[in-house]
N, C-alpha and C. Protein backbone atom coordinates (compact mmCIF):
# COMPACT_ATOMS: atom_id res chain seq x y z
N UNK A 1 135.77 76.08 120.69
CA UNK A 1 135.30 76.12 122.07
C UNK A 1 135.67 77.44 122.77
N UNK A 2 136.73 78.25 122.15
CA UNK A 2 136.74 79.66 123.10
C UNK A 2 135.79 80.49 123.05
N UNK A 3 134.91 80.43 122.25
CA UNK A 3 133.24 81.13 122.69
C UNK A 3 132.32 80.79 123.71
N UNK A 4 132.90 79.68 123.90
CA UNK A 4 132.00 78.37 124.82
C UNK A 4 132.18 79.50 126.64
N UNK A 5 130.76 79.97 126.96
CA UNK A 5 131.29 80.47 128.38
C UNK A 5 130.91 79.21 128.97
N UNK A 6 132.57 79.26 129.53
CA UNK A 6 132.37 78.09 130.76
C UNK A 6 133.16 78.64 132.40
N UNK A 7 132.29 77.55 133.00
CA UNK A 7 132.36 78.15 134.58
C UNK A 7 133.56 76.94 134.70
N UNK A 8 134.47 77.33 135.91
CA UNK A 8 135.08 75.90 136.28
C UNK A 8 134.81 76.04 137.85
N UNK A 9 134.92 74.76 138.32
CA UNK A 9 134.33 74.31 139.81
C UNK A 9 135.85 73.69 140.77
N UNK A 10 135.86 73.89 141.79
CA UNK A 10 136.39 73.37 142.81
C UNK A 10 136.15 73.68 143.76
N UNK A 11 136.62 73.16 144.68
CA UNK A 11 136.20 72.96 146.57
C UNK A 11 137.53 72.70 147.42
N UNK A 12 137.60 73.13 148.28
CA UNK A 12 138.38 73.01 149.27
C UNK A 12 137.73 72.38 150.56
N UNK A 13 138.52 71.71 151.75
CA UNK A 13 138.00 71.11 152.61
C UNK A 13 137.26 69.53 153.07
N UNK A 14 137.60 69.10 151.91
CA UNK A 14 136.91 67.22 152.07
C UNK A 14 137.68 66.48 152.54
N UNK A 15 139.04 66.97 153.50
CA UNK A 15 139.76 66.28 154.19
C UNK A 15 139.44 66.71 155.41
N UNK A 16 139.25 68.15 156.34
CA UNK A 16 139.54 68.38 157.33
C UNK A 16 138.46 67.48 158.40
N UNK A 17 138.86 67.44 159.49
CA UNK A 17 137.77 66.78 160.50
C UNK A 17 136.64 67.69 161.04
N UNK A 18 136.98 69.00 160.88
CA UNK A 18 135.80 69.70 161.06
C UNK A 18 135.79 71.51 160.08
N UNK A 19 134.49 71.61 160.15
CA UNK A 19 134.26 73.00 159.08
C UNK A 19 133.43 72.49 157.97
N UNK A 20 132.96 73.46 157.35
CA UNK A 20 132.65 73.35 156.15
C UNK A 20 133.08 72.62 154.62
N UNK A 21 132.86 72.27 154.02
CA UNK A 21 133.05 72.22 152.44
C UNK A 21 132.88 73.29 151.70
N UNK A 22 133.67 74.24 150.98
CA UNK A 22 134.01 75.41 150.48
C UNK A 22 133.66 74.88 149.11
N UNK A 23 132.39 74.98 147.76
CA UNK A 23 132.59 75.15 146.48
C UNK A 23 132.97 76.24 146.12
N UNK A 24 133.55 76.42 144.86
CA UNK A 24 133.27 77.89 144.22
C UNK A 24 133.14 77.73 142.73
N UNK A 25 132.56 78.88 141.93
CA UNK A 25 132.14 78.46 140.46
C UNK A 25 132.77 79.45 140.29
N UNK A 26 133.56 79.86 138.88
CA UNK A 26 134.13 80.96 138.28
C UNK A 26 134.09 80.83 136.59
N UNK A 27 133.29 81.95 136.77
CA UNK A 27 133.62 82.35 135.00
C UNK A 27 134.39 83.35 134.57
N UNK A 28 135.56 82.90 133.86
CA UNK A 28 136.66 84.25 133.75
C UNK A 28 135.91 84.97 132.34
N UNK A 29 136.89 85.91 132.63
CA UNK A 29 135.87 87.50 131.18
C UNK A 29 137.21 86.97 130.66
N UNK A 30 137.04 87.73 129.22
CA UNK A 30 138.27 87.29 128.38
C UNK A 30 139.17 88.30 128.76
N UNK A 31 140.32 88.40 128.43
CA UNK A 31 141.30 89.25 128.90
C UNK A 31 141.37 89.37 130.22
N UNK A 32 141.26 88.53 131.01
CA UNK A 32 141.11 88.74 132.62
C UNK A 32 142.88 88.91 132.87
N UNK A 33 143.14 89.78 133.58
CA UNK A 33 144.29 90.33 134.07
C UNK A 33 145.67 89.24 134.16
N UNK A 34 144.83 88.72 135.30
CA UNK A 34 146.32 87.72 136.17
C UNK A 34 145.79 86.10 135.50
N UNK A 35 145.66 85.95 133.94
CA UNK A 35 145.49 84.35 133.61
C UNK A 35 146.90 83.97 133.86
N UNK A 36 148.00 84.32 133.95
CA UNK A 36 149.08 83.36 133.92
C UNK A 36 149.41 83.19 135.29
N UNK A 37 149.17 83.90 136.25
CA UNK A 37 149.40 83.91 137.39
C UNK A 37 148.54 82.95 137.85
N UNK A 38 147.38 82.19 137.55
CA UNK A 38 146.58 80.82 138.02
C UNK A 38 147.58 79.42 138.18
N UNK A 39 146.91 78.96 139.53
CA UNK A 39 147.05 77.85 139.50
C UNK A 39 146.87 77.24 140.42
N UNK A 40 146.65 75.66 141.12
CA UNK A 40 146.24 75.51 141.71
C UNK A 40 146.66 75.64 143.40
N UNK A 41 145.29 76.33 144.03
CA UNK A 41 145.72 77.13 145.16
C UNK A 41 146.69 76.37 145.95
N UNK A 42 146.81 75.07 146.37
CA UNK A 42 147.99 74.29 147.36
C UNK A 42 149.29 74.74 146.67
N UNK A 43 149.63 75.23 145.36
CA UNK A 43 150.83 75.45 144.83
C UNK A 43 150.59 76.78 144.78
N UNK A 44 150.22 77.87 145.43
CA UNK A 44 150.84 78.96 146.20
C UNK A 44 150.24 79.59 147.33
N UNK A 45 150.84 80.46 147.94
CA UNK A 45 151.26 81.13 149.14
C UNK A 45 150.07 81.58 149.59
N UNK A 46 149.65 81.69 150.95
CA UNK A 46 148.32 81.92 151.42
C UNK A 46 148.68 83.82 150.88
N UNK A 47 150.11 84.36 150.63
CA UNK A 47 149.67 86.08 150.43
C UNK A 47 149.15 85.82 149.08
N UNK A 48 149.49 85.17 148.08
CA UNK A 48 149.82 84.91 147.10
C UNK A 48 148.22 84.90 146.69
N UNK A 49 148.05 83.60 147.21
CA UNK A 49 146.12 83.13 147.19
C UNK A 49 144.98 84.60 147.01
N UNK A 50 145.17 85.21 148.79
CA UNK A 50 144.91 86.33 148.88
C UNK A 50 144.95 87.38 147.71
N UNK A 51 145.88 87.60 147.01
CA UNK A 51 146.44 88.83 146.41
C UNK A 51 145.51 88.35 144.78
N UNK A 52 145.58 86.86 144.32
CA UNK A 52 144.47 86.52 143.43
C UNK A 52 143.63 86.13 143.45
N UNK A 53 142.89 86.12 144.74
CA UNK A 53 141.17 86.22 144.62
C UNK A 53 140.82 87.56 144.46
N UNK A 54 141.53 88.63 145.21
CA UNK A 54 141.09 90.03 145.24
C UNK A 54 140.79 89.86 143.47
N UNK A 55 141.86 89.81 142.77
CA UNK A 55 141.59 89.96 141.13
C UNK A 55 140.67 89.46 140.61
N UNK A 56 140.07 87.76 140.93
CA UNK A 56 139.32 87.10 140.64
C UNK A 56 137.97 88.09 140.89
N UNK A 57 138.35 88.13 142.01
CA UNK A 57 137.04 88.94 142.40
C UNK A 57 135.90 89.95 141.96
N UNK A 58 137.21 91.11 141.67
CA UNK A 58 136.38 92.21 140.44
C UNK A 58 136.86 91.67 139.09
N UNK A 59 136.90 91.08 138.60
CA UNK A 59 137.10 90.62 137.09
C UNK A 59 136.11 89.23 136.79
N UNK A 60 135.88 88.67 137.64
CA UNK A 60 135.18 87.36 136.98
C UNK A 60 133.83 87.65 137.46
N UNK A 61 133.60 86.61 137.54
CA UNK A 61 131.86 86.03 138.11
C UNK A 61 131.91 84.96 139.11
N UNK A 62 131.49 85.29 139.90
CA UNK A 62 132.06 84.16 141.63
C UNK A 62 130.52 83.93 142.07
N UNK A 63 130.73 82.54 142.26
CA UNK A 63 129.71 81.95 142.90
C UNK A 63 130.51 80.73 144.24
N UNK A 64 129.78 81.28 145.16
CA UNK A 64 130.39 80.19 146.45
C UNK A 64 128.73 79.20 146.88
N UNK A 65 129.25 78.01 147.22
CA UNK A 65 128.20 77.40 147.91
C UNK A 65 129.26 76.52 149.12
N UNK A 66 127.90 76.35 150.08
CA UNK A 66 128.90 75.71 151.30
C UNK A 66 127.97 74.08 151.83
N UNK A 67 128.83 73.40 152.01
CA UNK A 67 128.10 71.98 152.91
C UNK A 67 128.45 72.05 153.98
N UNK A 68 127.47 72.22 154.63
CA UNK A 68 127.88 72.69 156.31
C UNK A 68 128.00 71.12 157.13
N UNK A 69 128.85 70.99 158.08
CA UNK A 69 129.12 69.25 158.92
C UNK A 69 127.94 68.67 159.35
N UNK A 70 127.26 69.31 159.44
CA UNK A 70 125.87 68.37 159.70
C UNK A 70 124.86 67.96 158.23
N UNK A 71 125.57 68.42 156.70
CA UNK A 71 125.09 68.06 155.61
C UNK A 71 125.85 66.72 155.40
N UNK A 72 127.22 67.27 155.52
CA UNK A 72 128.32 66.08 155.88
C UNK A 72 128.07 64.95 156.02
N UNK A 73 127.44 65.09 157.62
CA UNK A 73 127.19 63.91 158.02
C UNK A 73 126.19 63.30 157.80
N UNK A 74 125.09 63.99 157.06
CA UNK A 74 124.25 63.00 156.89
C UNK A 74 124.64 62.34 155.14
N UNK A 75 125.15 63.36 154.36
CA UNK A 75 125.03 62.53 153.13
C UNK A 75 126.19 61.68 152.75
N UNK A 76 127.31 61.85 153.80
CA UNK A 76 128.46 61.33 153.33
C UNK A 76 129.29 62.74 152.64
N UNK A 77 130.47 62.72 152.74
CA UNK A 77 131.71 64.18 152.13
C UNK A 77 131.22 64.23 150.30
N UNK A 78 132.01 63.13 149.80
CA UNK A 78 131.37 62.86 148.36
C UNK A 78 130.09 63.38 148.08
N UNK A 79 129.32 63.05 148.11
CA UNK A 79 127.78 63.55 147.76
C UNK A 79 127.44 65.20 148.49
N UNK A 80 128.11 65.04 149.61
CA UNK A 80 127.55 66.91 150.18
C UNK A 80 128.87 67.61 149.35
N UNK A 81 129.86 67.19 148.83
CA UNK A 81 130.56 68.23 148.24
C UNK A 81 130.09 68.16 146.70
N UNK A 82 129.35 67.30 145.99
CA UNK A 82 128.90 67.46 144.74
C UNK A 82 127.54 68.07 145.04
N UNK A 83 127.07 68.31 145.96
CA UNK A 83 125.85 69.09 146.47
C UNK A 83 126.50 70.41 146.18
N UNK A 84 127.06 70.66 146.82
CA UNK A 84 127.93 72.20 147.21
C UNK A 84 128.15 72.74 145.50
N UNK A 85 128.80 72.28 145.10
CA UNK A 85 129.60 72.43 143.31
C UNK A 85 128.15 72.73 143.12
N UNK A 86 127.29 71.98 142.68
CA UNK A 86 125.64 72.24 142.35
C UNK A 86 125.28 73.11 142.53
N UNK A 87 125.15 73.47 144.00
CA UNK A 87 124.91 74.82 144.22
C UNK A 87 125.47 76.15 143.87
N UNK A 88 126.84 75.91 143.35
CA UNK A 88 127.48 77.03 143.60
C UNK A 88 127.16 77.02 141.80
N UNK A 89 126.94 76.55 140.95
CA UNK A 89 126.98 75.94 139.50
C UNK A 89 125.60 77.38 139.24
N UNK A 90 124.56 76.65 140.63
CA UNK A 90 123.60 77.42 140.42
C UNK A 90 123.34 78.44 140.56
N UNK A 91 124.24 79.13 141.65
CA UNK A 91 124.42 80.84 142.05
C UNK A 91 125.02 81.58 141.37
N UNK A 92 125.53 81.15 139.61
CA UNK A 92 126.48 82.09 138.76
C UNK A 92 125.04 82.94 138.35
N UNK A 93 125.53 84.69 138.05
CA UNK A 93 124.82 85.30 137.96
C UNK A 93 124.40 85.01 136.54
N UNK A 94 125.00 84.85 135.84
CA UNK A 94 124.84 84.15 134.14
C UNK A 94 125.61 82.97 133.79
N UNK A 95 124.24 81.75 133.21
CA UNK A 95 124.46 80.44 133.00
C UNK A 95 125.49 80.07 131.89
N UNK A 96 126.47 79.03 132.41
CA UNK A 96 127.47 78.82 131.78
C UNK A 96 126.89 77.99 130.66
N UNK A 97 127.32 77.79 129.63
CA UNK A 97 127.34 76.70 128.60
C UNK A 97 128.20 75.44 129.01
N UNK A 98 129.37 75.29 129.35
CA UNK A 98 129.72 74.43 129.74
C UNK A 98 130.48 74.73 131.22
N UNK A 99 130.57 73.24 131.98
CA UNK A 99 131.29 73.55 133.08
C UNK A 99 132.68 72.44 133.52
N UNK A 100 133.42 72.94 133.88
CA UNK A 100 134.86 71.79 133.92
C UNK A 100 134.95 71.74 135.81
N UNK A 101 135.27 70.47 136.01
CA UNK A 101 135.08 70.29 137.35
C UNK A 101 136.20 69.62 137.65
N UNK A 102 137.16 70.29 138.91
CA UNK A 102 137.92 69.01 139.00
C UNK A 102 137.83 68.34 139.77
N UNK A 103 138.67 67.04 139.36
CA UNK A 103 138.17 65.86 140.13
C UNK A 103 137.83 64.76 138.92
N UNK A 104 137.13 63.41 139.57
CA UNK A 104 136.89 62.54 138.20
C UNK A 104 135.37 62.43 138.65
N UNK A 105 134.52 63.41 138.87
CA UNK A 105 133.06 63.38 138.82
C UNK A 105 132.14 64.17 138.49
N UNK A 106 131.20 64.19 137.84
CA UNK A 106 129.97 65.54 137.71
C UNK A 106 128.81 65.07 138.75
N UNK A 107 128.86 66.81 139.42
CA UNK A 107 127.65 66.79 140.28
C UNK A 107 126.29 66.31 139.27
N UNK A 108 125.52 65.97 140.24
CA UNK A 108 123.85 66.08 139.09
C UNK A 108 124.05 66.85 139.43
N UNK A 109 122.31 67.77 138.53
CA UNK A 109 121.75 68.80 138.43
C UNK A 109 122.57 70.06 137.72
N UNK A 110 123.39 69.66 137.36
CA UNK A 110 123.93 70.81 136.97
C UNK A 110 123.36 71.34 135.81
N UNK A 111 123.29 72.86 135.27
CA UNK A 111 121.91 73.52 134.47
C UNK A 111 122.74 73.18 132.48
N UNK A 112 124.19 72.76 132.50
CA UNK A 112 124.33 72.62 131.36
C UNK A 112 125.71 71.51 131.09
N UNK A 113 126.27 71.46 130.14
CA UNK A 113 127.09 70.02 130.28
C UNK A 113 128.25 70.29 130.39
N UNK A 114 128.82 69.37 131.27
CA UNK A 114 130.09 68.85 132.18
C UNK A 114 130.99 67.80 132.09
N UNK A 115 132.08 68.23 132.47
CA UNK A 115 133.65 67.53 132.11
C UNK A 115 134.02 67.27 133.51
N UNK A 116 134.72 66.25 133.71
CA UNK A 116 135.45 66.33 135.36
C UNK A 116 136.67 66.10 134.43
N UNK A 117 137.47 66.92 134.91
CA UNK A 117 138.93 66.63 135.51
C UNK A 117 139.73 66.62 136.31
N UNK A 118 140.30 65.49 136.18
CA UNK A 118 141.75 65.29 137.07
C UNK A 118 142.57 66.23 136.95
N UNK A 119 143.07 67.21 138.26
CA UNK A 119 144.25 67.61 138.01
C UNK A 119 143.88 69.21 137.25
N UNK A 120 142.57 69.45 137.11
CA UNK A 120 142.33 70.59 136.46
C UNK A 120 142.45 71.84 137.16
N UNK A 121 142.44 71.49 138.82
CA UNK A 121 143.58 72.94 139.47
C UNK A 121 144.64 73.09 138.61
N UNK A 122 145.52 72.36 137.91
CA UNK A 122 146.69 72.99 137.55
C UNK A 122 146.62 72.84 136.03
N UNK A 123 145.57 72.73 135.45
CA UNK A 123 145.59 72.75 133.64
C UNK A 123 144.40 74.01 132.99
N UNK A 124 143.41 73.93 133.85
CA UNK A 124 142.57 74.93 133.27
C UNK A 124 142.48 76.50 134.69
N UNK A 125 142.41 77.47 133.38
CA UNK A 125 142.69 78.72 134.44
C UNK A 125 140.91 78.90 135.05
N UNK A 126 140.18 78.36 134.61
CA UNK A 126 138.64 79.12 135.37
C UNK A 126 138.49 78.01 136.74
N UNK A 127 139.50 76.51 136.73
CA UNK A 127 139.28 75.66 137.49
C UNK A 127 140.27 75.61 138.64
N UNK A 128 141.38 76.38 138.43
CA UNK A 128 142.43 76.80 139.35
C UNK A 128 141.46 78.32 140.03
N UNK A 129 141.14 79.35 138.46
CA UNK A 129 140.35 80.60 139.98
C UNK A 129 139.63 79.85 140.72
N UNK A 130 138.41 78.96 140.56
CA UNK A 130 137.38 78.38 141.66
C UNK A 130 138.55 78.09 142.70
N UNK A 131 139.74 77.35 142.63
CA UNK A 131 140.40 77.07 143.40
C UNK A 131 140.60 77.41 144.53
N UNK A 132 141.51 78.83 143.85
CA UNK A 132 142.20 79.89 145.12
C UNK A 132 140.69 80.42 145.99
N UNK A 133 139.06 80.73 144.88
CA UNK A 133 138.39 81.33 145.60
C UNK A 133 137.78 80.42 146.67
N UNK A 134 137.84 79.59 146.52
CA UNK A 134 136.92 78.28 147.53
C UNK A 134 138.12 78.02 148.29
N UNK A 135 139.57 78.27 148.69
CA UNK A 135 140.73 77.71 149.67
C UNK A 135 140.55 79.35 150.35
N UNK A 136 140.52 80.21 149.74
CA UNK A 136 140.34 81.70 150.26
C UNK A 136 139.53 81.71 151.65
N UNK A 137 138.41 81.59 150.99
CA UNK A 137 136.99 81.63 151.67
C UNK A 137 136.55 80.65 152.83
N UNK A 138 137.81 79.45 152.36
CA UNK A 138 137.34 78.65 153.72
C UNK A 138 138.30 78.77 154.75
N UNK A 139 139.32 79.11 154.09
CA UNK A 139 140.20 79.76 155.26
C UNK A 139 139.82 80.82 155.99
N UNK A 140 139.28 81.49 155.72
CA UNK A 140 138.79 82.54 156.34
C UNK A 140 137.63 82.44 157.75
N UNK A 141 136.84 81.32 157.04
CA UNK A 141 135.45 81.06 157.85
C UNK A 141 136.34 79.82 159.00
N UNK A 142 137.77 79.09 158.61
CA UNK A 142 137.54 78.91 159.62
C UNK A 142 139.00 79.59 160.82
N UNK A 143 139.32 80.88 160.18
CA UNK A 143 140.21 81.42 161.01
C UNK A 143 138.95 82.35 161.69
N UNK A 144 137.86 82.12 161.47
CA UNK A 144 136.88 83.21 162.05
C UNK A 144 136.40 82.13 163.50
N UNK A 145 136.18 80.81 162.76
CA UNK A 145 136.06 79.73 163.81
C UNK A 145 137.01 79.57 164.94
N UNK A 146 137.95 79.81 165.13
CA UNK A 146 139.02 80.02 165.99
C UNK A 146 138.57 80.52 167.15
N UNK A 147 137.98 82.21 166.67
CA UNK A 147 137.46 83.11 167.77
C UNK A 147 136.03 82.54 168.50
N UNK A 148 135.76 81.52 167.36
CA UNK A 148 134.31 81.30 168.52
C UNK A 148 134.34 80.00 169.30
N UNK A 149 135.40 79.28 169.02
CA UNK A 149 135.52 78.02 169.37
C UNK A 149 136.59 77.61 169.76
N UNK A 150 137.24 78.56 170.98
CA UNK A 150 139.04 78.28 170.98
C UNK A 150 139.33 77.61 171.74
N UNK A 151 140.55 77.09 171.75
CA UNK A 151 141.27 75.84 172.22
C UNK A 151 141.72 75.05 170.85
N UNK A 152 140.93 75.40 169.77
CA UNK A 152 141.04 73.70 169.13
C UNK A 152 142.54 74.22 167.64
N UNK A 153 142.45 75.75 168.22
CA UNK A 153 143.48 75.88 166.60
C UNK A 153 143.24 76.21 165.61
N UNK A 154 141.67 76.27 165.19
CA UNK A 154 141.56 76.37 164.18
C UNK A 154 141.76 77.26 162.95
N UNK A 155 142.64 78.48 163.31
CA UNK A 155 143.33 79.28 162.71
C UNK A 155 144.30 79.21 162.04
N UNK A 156 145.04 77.99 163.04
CA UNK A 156 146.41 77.20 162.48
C UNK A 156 146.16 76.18 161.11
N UNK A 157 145.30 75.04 162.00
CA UNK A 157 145.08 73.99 161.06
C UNK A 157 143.87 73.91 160.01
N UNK A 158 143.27 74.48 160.17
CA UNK A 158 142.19 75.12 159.18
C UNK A 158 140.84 73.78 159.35
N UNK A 159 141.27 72.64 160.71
CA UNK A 159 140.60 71.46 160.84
C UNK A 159 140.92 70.51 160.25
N UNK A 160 142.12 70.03 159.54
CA UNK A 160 142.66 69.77 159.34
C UNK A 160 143.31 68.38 160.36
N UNK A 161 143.17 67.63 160.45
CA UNK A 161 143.92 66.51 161.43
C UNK A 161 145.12 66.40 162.08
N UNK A 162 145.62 67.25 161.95
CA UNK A 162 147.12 67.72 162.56
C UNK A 162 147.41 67.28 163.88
N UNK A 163 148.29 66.86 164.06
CA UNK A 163 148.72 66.33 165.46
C UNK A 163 148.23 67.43 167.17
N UNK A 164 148.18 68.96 166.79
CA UNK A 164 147.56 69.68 167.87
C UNK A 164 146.31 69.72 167.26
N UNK A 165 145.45 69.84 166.21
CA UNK A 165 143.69 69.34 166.34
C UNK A 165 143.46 68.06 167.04
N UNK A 166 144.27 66.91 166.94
CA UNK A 166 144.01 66.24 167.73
C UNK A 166 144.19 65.73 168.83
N UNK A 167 144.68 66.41 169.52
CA UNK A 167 145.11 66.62 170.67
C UNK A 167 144.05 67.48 171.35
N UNK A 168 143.66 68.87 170.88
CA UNK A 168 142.82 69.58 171.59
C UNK A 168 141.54 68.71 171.51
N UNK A 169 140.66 67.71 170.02
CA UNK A 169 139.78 67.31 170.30
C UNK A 169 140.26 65.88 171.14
N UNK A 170 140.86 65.43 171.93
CA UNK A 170 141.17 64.29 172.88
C UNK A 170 140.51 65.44 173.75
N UNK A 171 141.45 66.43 174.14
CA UNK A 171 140.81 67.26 175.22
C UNK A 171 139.95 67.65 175.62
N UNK A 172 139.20 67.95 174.86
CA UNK A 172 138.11 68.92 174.81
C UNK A 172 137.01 68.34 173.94
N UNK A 173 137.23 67.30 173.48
CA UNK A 173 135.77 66.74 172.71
C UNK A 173 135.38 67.98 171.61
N UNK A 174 134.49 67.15 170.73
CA UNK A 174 134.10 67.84 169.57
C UNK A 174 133.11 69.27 170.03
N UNK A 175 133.03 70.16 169.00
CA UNK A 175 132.57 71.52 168.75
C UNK A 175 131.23 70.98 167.94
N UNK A 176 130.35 72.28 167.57
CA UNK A 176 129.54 72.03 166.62
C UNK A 176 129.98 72.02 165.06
N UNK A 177 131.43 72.27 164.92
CA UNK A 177 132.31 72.31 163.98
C UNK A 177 132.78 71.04 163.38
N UNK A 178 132.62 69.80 164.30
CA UNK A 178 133.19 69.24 163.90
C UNK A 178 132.09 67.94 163.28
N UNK A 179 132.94 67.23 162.19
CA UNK A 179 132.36 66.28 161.56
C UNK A 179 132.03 64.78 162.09
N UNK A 180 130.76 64.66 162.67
CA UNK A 180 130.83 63.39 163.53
C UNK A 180 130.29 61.91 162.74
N UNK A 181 130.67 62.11 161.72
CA UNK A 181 130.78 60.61 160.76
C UNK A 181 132.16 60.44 160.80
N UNK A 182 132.82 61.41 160.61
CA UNK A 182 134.23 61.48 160.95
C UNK A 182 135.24 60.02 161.89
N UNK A 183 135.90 59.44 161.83
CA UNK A 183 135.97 58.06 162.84
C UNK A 183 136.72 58.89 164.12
N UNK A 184 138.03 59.84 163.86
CA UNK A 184 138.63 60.43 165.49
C UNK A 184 137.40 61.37 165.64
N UNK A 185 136.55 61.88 165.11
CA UNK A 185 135.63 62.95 166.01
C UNK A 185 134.83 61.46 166.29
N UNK A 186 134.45 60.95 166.00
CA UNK A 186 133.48 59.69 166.67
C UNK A 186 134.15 59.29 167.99
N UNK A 187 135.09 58.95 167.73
CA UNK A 187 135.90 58.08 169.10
C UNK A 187 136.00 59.41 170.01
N UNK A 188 135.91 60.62 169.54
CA UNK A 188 136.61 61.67 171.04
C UNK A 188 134.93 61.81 171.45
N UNK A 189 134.38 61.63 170.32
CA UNK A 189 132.79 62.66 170.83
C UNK A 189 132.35 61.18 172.11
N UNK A 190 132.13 60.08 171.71
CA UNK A 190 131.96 59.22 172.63
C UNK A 190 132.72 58.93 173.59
N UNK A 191 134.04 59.23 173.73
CA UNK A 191 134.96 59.24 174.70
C UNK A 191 134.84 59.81 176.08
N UNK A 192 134.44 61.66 175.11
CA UNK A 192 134.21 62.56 176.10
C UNK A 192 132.96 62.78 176.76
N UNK A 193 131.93 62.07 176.63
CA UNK A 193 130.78 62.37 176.74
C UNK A 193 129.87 63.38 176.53
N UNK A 194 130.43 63.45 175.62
CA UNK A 194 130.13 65.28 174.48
C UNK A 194 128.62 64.60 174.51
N UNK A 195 128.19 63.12 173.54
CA UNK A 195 126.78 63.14 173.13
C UNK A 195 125.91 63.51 174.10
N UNK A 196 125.85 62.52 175.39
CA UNK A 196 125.05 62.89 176.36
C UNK A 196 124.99 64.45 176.85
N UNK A 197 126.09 65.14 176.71
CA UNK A 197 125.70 66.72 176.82
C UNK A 197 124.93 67.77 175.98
N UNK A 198 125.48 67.17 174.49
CA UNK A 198 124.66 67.38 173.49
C UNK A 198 123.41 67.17 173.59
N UNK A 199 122.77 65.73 174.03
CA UNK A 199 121.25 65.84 173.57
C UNK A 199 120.39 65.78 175.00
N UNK A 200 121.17 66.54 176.18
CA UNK A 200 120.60 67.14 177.22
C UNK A 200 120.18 68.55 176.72
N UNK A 201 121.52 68.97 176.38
CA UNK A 201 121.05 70.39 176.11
C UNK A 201 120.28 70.94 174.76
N UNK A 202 119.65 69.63 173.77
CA UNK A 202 118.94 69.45 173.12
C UNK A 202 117.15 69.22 173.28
């Protein structure tokens, strides 16, 4: 199987209450620099993260796809984040032979055949890079969210449910950021009378 080019898949974000779903697909080249230095992104340091996507970056093959909160909400997290993996499966510039996913599921559609694993942030190195590159990337989009949507933190908590996200959305009712299948963005969005403002100014 070490001839076998394979992509590995992960995502970041199917917990937070609002933002995106971050996939990413990675196919490592052989001899890729920093393989021992992989692993899965929650087990290291946001410099750390940073310092190995840059590598990932010019050395592999990166494909990102995103499920934006209003895909969310309509298909359910599960299904828009095996949407996302799909997509991102499909944006590698050259088709993998096989693909390792972690988690215990395969998206459909995917263009060739697939493994889920458990736990494969921290056992396979192409499923830890997707890792760091999909925790990278969504950190980013939503420390960018911060500046357009402030009050709520989102620089801090990354949307994340944290005791000040929820506090600012008590306050301030939901953003277009946020996930309204979600049950606390449900209860603040109807609380605050966010909907009726929403589909006035709709």
């Amino acid at each position: 199987m070490t001839n076998v080019l394979t992509a590995g898949i992960d995502e970041a974000g199917r917990g937070p209450l609002a933002g995106p779903v971050v996939a990413a697909a990675v196919i490592l080249p052989a001899g890729f620099s920093a393989l021992g230095a992989l692993d899965d992104s929650k087990k290291l340091t946001a410099k750390r993260r940073e310092a190995l996507a840059a590598i990932i970056r010019a050395e592999a093959m990166v494909s990102i796809a995103l499920a934006e909160p209003a895909e969310i909400d309509r298909l359910n997290i599960l299904h828009a984040t095996l949407a996302a993996m799909a997509r991102a499966a499909a944006g590698l510039v050259r088709a993998p032979q096989l693909i390792l996913i972690d988690g215990n599921q395969v998206p459909p559609g995917l263009p060739c055949p697939a493994r889920a694993l458990v736990g494969g942030d921290s056992s396979e190195p192409a499923i830890a890079a997707a890792s760091i590159i999909a925790k990278t990337v969504r950190d980013a989009l939503m420390a960018q969210a911060d500046t357009r949507f402030p009050g709520y933190g989102f620089a801090g908590h990354k949307g994340y449910p944290s005791p000040v996200h929820r506090a600012a959305l008590e306050a301030l009712g939901p953003c277009p950021l946020h996930r309204l299948s979600y049950a606390p963005v449900r209860a603040a969005f109807e609380k605050s009378g966010f909907a009726r403002r929403m589909m006035n100014r709709a």
